[in-house]
C-alpha atoms as a PDB file:
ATOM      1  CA  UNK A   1      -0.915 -38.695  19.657  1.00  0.00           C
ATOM      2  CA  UNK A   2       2.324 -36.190  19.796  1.00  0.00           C
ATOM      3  CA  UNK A   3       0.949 -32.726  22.378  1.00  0.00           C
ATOM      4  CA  UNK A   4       2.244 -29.537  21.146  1.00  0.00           C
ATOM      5  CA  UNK A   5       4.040 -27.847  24.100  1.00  0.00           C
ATOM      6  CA  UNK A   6       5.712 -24.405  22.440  1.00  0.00           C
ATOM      7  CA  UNK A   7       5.360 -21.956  20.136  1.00  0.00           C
ATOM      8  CA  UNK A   8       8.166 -20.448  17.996  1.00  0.00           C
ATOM      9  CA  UNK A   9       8.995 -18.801  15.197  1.00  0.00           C
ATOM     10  CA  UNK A  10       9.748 -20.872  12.049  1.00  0.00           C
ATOM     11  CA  UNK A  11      13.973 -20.336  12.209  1.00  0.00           C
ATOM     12  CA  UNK A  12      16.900 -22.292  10.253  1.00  0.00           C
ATOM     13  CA  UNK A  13      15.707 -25.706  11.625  1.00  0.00           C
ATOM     14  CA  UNK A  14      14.265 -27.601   9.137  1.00  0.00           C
ATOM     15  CA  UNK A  15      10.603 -27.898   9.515  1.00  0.00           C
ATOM     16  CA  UNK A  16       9.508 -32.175  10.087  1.00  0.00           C
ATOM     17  CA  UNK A  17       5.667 -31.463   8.686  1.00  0.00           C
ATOM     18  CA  UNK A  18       2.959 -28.640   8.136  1.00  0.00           C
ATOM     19  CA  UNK A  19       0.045 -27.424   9.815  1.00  0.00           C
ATOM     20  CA  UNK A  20      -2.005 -25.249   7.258  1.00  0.00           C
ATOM     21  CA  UNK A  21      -5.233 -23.942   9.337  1.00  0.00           C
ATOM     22  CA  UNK A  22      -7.896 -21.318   8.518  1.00  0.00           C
ATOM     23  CA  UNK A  23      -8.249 -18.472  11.316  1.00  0.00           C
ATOM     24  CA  UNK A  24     -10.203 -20.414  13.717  1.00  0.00           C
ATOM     25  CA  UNK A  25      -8.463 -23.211  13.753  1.00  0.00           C
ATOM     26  CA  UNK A  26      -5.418 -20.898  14.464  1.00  0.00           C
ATOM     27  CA  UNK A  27      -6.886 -19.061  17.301  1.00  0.00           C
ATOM     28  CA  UNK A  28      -7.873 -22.499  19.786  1.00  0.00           C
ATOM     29  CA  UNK A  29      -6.756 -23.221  23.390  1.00  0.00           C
ATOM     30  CA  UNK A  30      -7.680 -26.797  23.059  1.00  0.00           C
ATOM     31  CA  UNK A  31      -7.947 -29.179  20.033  1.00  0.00           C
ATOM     32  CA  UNK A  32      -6.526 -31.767  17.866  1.00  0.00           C
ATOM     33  CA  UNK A  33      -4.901 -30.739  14.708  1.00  0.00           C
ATOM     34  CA  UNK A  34      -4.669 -32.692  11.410  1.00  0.00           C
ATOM     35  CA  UNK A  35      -0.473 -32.094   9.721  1.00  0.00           C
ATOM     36  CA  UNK A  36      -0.667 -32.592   5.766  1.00  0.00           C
ATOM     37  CA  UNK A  37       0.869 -36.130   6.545  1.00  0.00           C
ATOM     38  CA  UNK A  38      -1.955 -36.966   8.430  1.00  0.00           C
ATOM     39  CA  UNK A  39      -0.635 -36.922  11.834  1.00  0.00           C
ATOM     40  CA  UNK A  40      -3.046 -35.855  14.845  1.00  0.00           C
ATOM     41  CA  UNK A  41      -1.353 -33.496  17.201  1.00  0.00           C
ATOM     42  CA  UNK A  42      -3.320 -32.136  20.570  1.00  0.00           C
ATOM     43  CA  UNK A  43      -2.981 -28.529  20.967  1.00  0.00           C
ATOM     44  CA  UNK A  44      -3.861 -28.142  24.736  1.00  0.00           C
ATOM     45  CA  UNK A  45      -2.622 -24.742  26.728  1.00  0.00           C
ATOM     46  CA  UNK A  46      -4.135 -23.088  29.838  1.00  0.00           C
ATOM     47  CA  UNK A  47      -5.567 -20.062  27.296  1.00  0.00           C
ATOM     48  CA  UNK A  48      -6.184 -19.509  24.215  1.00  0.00           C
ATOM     49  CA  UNK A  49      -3.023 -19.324  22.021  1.00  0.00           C
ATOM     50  CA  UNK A  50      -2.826 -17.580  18.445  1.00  0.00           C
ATOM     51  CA  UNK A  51      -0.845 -19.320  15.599  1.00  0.00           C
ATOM     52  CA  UNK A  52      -0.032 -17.157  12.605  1.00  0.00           C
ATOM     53  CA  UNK A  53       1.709 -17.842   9.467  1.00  0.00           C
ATOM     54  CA  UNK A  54       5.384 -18.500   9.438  1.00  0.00           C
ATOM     55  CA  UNK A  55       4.980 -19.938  13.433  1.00  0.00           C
ATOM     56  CA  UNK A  56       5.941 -23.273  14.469  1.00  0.00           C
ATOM     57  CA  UNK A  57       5.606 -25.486  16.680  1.00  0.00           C
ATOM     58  CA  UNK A  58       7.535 -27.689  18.771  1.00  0.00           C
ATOM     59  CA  UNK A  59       6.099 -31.232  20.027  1.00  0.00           C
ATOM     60  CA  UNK A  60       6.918 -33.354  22.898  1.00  0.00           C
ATOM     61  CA  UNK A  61       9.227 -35.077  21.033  1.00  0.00           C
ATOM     62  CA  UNK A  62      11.207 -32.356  19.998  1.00  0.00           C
ATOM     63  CA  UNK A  63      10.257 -32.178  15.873  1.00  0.00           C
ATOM     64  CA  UNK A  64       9.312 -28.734  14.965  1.00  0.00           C
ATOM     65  CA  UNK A  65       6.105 -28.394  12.601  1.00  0.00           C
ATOM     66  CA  UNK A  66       5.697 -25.181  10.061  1.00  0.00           C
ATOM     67  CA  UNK A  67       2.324 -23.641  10.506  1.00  0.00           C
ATOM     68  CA  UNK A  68       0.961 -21.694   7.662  1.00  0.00           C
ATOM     69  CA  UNK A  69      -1.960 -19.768   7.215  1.00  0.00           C
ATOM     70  CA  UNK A  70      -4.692 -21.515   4.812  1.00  0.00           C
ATOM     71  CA  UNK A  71      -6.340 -19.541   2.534  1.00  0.00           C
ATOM     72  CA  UNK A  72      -9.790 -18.738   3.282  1.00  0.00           C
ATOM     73  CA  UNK A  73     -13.043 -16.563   1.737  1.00  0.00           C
ATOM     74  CA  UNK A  74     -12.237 -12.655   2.632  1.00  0.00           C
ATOM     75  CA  UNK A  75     -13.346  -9.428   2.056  1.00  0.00           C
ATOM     76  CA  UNK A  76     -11.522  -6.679   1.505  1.00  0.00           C
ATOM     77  CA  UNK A  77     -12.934  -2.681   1.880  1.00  0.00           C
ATOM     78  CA  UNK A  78     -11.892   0.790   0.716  1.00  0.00           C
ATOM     79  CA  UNK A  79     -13.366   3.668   0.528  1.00  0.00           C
ATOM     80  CA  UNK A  80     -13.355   7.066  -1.149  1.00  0.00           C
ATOM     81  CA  UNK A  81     -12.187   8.889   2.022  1.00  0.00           C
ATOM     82  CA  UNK A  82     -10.148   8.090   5.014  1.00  0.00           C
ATOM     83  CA  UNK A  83     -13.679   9.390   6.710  1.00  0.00           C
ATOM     84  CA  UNK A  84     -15.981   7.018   5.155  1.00  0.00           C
ATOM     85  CA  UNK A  85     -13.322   4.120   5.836  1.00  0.00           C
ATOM     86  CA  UNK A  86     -13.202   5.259   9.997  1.00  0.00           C
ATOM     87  CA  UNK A  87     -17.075   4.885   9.724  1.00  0.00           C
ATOM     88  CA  UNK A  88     -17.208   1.423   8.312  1.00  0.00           C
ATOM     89  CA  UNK A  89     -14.280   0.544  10.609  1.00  0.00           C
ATOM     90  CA  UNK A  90     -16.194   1.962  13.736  1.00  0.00           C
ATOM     91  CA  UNK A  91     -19.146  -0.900  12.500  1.00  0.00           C
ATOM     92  CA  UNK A  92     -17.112  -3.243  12.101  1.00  0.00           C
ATOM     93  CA  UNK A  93     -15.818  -2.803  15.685  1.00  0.00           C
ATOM     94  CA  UNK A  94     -19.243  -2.196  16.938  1.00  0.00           C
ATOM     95  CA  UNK A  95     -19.966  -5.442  15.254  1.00  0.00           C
ATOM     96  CA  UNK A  96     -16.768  -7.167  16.911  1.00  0.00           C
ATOM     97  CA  UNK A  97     -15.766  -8.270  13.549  1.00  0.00           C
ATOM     98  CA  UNK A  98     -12.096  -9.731  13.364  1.00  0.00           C
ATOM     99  CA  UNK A  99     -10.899  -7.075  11.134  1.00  0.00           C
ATOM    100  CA  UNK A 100      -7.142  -7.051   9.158  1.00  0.00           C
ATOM    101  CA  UNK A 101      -5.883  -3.439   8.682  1.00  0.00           C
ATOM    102  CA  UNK A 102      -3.562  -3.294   5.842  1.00  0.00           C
ATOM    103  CA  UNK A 103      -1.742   0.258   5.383  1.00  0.00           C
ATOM    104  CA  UNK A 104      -1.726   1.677   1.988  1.00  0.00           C
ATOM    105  CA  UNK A 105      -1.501   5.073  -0.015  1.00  0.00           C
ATOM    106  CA  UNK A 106      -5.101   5.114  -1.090  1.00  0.00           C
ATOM    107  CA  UNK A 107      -5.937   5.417   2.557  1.00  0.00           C
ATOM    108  CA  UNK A 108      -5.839   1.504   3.584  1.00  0.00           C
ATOM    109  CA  UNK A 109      -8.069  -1.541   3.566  1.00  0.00           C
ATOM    110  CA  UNK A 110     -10.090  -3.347   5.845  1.00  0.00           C
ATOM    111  CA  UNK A 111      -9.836  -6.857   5.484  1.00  0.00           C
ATOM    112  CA  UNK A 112     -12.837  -9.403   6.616  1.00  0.00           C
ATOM    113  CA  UNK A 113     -13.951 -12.955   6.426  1.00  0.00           C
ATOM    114  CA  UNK A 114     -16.577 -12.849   3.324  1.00  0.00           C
ATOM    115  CA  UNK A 115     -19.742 -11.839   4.707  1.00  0.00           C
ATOM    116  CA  UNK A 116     -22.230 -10.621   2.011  1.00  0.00           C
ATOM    117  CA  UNK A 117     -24.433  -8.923   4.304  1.00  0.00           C
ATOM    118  CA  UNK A 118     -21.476  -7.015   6.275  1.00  0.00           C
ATOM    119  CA  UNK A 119     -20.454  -6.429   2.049  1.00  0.00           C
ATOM    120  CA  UNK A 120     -24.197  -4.557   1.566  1.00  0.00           C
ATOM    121  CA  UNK A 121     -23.359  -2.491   4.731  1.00  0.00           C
ATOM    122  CA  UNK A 122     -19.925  -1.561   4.123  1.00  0.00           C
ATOM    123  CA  UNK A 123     -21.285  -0.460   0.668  1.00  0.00           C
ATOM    124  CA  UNK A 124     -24.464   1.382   1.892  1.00  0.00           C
ATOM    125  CA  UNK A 125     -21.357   3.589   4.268  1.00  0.00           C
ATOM    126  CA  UNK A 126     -19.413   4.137   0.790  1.00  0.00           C
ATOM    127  CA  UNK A 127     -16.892   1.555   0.624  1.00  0.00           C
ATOM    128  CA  UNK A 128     -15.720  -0.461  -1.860  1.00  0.00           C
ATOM    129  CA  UNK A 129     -15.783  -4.331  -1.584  1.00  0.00           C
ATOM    130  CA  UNK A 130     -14.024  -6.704  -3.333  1.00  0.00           C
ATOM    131  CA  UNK A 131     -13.403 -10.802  -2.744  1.00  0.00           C
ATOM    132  CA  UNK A 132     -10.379 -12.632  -2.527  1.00  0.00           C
ATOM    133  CA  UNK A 133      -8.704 -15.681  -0.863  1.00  0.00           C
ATOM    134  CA  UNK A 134      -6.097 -15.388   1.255  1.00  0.00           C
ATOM    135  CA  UNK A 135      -4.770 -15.747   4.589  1.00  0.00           C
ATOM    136  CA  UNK A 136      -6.589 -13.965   7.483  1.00  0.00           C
ATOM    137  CA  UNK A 137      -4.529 -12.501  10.634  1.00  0.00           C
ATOM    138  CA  UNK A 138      -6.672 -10.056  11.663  1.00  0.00           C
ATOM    139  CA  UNK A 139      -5.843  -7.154  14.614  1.00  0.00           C
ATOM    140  CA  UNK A 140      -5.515  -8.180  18.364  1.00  0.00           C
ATOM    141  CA  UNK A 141      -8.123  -6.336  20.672  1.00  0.00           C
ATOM    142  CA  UNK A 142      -7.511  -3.570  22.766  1.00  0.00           C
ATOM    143  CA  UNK A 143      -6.710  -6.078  25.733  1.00  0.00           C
ATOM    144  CA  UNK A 144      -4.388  -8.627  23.851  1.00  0.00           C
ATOM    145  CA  UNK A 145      -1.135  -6.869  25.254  1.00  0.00           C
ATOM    146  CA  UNK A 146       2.801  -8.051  25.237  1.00  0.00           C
ATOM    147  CA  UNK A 147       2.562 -10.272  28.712  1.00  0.00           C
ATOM    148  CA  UNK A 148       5.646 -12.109  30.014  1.00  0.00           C
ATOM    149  CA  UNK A 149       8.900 -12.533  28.099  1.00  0.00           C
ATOM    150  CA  UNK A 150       9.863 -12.267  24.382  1.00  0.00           C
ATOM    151  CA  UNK A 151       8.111 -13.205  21.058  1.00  0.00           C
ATOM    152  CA  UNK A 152       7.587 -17.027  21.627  1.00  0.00           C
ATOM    153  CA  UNK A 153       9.473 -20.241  22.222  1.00  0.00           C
ATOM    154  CA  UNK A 154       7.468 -20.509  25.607  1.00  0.00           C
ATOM    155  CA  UNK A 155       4.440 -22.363  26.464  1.00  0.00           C
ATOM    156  CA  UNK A 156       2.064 -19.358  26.580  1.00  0.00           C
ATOM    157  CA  UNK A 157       0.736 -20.337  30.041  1.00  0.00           C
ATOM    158  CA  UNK A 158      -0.226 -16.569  30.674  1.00  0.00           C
ATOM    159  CA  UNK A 159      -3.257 -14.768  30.083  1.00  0.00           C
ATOM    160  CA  UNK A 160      -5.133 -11.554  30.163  1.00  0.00           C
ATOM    161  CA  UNK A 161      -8.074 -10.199  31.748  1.00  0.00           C
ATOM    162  CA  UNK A 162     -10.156 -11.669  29.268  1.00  0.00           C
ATOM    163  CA  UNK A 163      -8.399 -15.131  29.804  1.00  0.00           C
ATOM    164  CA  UNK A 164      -6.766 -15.091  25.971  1.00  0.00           C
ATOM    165  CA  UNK A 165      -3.222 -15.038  25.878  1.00  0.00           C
ATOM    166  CA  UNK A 166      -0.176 -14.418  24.077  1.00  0.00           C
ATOM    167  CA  UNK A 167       2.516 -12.228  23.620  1.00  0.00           C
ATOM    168  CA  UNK A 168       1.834 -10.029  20.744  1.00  0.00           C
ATOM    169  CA  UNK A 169      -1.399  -8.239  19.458  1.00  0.00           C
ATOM    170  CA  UNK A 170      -4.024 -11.146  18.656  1.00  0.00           C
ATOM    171  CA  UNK A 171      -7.454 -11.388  18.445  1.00  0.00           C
ATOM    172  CA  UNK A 172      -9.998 -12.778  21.242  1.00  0.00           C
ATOM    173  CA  UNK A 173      -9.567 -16.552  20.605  1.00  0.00           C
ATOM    174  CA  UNK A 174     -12.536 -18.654  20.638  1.00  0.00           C
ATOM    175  CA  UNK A 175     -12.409 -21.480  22.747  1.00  0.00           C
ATOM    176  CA  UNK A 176     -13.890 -24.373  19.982  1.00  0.00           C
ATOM    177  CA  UNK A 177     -16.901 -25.212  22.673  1.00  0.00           C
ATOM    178  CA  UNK A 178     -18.133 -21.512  22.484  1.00  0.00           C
ATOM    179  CA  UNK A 179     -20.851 -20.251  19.789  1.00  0.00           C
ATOM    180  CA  UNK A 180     -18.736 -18.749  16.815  1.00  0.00           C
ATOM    181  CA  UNK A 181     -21.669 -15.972  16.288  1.00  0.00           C
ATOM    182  CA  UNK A 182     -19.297 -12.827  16.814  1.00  0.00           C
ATOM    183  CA  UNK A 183     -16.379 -14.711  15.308  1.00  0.00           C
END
């Protein structure tokens, strides 16, 4: 089994398979992924790493493999007013939902993972709800700052204060031995 050592972003170089992985299976510090051709690869770094669509990475024996974000069961909110839309937000947050902010005239959206009784609350605050499928790459926390040198092409062996690390504004990870309740 190939081990993934760095992360990059998917350049000119011609990618030799593809990783297509829901959000968790993006967001891992140690496990073995499945490429569409079938081959296992073991993704094992000293934190938690996040992969997001258009990323690659490189394997010990130097082939480069696309990653792509899979398609998965979300939830997308509006509201009325930009007020009504902070309060959901706020219980999202309070809720430590992964939550994907997309910008937009009508005041914006926040983007979930399908939950129907999150989709009853959000309602109940005013919002709007509707389902889709798409990819997920939801906001980094407060804590998931820039650390170390430039976008990637390095092995991510840094971390923060809560022990997740990359460098640019990711979600906590979960490790895949910890209870996925919050995530």
């Amino acid at each position: 089994m190939h081990r993934i050592l760095t992360v990059e972003r998917l350049g000119l170089e011609m990618p030799s398979d593809r990783l297509r992985l829901d959000f968790d299976r993006r967001n891992r510090r140690r496990i073995v992924l499945e490429t569409e051709a079938g081959e296992r690869l073991l993704l094992d770094m000293p934190t938690a790493i996040h992969l997001r669509g258009g990323d690659a990475v490189r394997l010990d024996d130097g082939r480069l493999i696309a990653v792509e974000a899979a398609n998965e069961p979300l939830l997308d909110i509006t509201a009325a007013s930009s007020a009504a839309l902070v309060r959901i937000a706020w219980h999202l947050g309070n809720r430590h939902l992964p939550t994907q902010l997309l910008p937009g005239d009508d005041g914006g959206t926040l983007r979930i993972r399908a939950d129907h009784v999150i989709a009853a609350m959000a309602e109940g605050l005013g919002g709007r709800c509707t389902t889709l499928a798409g990819a997920f790459d939801p906001e980094g926390g407060a804590y998931a700052h820039k650390i170390g040198g430039g976008h990637h092409g390095h092995a991510h062996a840094h971390g923060n204060a809560h022990g997740n690390g990359h460098d640019h504004h990711h979600p906590h990870a979960p490790d895949e031995h910890a209870p996925h309740a919050a995530h």
